[in-house]
Protein backbone atom coordinates (compact mmCIF):
# COMPACT_ATOMS: atom_id res chain seq x y z
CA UNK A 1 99.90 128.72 110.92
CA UNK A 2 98.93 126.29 114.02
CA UNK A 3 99.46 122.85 114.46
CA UNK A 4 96.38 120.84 114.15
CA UNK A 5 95.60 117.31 115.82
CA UNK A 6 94.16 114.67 113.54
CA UNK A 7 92.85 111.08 114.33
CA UNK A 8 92.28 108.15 111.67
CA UNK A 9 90.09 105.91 112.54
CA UNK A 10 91.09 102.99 110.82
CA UNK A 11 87.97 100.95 111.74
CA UNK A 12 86.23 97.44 110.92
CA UNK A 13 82.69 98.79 109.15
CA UNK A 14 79.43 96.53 109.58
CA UNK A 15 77.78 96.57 105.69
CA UNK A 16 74.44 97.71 105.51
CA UNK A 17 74.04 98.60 109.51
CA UNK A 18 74.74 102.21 109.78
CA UNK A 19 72.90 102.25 113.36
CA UNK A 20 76.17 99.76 114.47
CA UNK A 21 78.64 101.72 112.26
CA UNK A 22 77.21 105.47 113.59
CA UNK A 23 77.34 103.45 117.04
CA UNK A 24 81.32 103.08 116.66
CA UNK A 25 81.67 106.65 115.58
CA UNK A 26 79.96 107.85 117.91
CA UNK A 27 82.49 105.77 120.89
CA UNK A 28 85.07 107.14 119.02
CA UNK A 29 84.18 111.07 118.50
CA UNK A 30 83.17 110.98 122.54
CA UNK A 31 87.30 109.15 123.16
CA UNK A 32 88.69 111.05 120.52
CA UNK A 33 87.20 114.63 120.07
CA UNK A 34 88.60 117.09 123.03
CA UNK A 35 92.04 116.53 122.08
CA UNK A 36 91.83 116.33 118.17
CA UNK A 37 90.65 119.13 115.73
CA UNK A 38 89.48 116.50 113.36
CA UNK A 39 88.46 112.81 113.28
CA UNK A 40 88.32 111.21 109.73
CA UNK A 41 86.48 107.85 109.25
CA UNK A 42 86.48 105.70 105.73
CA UNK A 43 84.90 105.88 102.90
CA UNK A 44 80.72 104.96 103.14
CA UNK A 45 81.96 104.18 107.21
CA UNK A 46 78.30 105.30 107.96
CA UNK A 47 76.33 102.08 105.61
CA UNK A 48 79.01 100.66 104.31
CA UNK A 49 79.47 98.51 101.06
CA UNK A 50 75.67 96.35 101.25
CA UNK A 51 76.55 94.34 98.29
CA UNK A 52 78.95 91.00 98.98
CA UNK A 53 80.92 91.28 96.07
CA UNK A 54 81.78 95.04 96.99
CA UNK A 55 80.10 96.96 94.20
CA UNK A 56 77.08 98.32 95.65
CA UNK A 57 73.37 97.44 93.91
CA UNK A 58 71.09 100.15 93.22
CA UNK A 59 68.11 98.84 95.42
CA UNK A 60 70.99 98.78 98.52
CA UNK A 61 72.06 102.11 97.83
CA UNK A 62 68.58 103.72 97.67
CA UNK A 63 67.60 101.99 101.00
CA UNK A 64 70.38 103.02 102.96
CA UNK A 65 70.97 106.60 101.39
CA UNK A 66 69.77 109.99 103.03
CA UNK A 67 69.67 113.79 102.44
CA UNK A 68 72.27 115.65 103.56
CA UNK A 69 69.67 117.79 105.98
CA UNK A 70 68.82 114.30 106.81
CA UNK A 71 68.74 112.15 110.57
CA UNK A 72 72.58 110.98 109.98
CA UNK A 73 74.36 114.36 109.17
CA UNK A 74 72.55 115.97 111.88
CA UNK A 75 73.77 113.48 114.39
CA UNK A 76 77.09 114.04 112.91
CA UNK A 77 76.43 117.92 113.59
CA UNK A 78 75.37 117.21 117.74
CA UNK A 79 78.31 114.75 118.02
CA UNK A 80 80.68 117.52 116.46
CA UNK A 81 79.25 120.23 118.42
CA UNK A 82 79.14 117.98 121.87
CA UNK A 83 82.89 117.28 121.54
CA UNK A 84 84.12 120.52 119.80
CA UNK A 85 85.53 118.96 116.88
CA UNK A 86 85.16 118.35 113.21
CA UNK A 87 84.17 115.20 111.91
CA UNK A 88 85.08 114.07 108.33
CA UNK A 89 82.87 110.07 107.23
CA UNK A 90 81.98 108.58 103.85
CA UNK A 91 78.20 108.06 103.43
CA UNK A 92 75.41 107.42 100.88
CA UNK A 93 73.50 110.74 99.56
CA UNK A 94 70.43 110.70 98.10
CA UNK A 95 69.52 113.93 95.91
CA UNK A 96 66.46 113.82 94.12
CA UNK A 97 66.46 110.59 92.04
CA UNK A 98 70.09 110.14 92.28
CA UNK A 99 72.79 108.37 94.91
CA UNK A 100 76.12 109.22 95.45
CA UNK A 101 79.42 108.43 97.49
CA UNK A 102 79.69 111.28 99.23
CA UNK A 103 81.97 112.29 102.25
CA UNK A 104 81.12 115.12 104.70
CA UNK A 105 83.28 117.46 107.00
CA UNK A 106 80.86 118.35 110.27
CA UNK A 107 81.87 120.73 112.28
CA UNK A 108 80.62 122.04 115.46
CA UNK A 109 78.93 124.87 113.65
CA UNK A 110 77.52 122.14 110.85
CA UNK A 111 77.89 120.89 107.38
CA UNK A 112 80.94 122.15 106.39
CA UNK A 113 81.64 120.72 103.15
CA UNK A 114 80.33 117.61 101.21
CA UNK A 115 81.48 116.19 97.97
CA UNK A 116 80.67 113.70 95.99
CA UNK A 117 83.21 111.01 94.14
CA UNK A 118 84.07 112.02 91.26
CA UNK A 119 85.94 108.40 89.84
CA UNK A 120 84.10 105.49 90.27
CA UNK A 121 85.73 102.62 90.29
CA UNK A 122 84.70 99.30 88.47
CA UNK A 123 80.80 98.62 88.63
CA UNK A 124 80.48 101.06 90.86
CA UNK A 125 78.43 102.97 88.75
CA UNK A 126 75.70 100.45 88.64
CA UNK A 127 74.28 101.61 92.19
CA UNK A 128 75.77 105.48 92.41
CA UNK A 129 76.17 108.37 90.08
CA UNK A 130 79.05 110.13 89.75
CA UNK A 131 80.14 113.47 91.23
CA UNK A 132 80.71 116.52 88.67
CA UNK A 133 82.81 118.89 91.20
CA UNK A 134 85.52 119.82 93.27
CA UNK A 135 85.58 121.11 96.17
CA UNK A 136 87.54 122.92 99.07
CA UNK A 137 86.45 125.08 101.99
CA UNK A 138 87.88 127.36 105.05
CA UNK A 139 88.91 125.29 107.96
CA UNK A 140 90.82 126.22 111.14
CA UNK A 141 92.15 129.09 109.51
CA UNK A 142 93.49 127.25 106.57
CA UNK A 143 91.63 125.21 103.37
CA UNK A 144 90.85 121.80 103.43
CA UNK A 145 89.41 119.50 100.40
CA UNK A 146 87.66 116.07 100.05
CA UNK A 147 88.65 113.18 98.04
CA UNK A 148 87.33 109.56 98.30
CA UNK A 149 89.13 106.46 97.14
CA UNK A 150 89.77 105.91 93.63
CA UNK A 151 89.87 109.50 92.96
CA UNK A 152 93.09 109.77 94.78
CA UNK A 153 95.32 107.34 91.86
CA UNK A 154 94.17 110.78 89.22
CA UNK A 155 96.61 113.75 89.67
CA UNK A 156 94.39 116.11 88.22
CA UNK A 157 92.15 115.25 91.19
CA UNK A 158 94.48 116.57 94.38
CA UNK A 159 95.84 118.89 91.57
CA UNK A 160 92.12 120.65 91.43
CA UNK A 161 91.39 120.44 95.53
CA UNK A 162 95.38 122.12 95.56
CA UNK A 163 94.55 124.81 92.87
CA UNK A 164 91.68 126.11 95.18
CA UNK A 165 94.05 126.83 98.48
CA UNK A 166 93.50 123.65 100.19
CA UNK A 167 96.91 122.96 102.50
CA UNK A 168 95.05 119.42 103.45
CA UNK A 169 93.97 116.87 101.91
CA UNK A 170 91.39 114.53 103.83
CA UNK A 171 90.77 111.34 102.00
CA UNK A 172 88.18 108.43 102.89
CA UNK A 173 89.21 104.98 101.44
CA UNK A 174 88.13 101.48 100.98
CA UNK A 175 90.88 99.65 99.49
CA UNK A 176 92.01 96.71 99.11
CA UNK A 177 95.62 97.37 97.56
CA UNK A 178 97.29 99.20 99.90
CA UNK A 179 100.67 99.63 98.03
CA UNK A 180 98.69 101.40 95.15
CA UNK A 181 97.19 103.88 97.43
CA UNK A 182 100.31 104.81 99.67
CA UNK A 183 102.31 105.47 96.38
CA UNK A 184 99.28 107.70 95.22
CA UNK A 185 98.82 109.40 98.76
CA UNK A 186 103.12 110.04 98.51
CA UNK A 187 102.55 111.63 95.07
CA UNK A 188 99.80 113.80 95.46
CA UNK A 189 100.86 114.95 98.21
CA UNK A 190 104.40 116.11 97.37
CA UNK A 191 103.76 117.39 93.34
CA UNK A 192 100.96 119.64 95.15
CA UNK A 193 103.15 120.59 98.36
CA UNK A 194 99.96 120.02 101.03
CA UNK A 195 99.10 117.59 103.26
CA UNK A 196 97.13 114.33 102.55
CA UNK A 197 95.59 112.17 105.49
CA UNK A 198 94.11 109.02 104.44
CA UNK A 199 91.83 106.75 106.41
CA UNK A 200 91.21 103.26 105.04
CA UNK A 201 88.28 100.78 106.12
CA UNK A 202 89.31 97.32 107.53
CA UNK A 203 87.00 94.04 107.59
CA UNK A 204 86.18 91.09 105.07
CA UNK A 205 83.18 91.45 102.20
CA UNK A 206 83.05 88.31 100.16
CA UNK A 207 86.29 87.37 99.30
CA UNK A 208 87.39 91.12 99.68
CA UNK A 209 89.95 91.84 102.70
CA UNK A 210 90.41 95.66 103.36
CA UNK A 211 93.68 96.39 104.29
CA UNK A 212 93.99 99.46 106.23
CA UNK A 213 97.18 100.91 106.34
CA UNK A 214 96.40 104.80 106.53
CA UNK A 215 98.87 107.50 106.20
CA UNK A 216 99.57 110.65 106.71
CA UNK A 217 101.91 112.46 104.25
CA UNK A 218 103.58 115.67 104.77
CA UNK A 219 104.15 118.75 101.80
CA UNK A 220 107.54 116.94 101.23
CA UNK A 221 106.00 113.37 100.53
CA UNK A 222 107.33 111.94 103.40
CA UNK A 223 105.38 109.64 105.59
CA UNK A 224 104.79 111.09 108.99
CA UNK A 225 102.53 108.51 110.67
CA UNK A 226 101.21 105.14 109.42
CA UNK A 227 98.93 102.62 110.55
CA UNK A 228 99.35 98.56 109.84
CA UNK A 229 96.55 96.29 109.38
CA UNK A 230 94.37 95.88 112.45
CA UNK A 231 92.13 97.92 113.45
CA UNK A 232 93.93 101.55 115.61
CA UNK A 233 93.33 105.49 116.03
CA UNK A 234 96.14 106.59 114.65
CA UNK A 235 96.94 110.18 116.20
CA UNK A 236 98.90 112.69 114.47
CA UNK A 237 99.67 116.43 115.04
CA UNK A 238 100.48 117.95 112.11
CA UNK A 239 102.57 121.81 111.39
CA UNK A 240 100.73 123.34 108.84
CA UNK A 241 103.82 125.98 108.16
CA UNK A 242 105.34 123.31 106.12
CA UNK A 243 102.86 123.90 103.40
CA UNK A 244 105.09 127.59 102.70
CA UNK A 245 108.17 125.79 103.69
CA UNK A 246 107.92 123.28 101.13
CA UNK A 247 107.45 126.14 98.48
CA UNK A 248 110.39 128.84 99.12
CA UNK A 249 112.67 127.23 96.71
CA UNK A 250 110.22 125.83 93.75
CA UNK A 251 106.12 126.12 94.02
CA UNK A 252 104.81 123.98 92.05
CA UNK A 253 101.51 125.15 91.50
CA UNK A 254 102.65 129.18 90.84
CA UNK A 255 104.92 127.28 88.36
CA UNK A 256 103.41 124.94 86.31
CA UNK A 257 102.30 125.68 82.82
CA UNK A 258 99.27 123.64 82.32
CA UNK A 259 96.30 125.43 84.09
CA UNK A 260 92.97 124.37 84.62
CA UNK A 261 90.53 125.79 81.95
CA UNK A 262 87.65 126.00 84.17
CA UNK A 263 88.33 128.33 87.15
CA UNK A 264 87.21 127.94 90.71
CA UNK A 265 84.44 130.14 92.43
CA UNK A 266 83.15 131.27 95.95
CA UNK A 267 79.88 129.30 95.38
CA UNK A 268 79.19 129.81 98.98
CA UNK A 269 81.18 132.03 101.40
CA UNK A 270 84.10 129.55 102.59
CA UNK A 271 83.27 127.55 100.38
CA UNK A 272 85.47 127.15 96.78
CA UNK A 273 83.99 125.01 93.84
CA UNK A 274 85.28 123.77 90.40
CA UNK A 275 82.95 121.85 88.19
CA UNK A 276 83.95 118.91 85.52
């Protein structure tokens, strides 16, 4: 197992201007991308939250969203491929009649892995529809999942991406409540022995402050690198051989006694699915 090089962007996002916010990226991914495997932006980074009070309306959502073969992922594919790195950024989707919160790993070969969120949180419903998958794919010669936000405070969540072979965890966030978060992020991380990155969003909606503060948690649940809460690239090489160290004396997911009734599948190769 190698050592990989990750960068959060913990960034301010501009709601409801993804030409600014893909602008930023961009800047970033051209500083950032030589000397890091991955680059992981927050959650909807790309348009953002368009409603002021932070729940987004259906009419904003449907504006702003695109398909995933659309003009923003296949930026996202000539930025990855121009800098040799893989690019993980919270975005709107639009499938059909439907919007979701989705994230996306780009890598220079392409889409790499997208998933939708799965929990959403308040009246967040109102302007997306909810995920109905997991999700987890080969990466760097290890497996990497998605998770976005509110997902992250359910175990069964990480416990699902985990189940499927994923050593890391990539998270996109916009939160408010940091402390709730970095106790999830600690937790997931160690009762599933893999790593868990999370980027949060900074910035002012309404009367909503984001509040940063991403982490990146190691197979033990220790904190390995933290950010506070203005906005930073906060670098971090990670030693993915802890994943197997963490597990020679107790593994929790060989041992555990509660299993998942619906199993996982190759829907695509490198890629591992398991529906809800």
């Amino acid at each position: 197992m190698k050592k990989v090089n990750i960068a959060l962007a913990q960034l301010i996002c501009e709601d409801g201007r993804p030409e600014n916010n893909l602008a930023r990226l961009d800047h970033i991914v051209d500083q950032y991308g030589h000397s890091h495997d991955l680059i992981l932006f927050p959650e909807t980074f790309i348009m953002g939250f368009p409603s002021p009070v932070g729940f987004p309306f259906p009419e904003d959502c449907r504006a702003l969203a695109e398909q995933l073969n659309g003009p923003i992922v296949k930026h996202l594919e000539r930025k990855a491929k121009e800098a040799n790195t893989s690019i993980v950024v919270g975005l709107y989707e639009k499938e059909g009649e439907n919007i979701y919160n989705t994230t996306v790993l780009v890598g220079p070969t392409g889409l790499l892995l997208s998933y939708r969120k799965t929990h959403l949180w308040g009246e967040e419903s109102e302007g997306v529809k909810a995920g109905n998958c997991f999700r987890s794919c080969s990466w760097q010669g290890t497996k990497v999942g998605l998770l976005i936000c509110y997902d992250i405070e359910f175990p069964e969540t990480a416990r699902a991406v985990a189940s499927m072979g994923a050593e890391l965890l990539l998270v996109t966030d916009g939160n408010w409540d940091g402390s709730v978060h970095r106790v999830a992020v600690q937790a997931r991380a160690h009762e599933n022995q893999i790593f868990v990155a999370l980027v949060n969003r900074l910035g002012q909606l309404g009367e909503t402050t984001f509040c940063g503060e991403s982490v990146v948690v190691d197979p033990f649940g220790r904190i390995i690198a933290e950010a506070g809460r203005e906005e930073e690239v906060l670098s971090v090489s990670i030693d993915l051989s802890l994943v197997q160290e963490s597990r020679q004396q107790y593994d929790y997911l060989k041992e555990r006694r509660v299993i998942f009734t619906t199993p996982s599948k190759e829907i695509e190769k490198g890629i591992w699915e398991i529906k809800i």
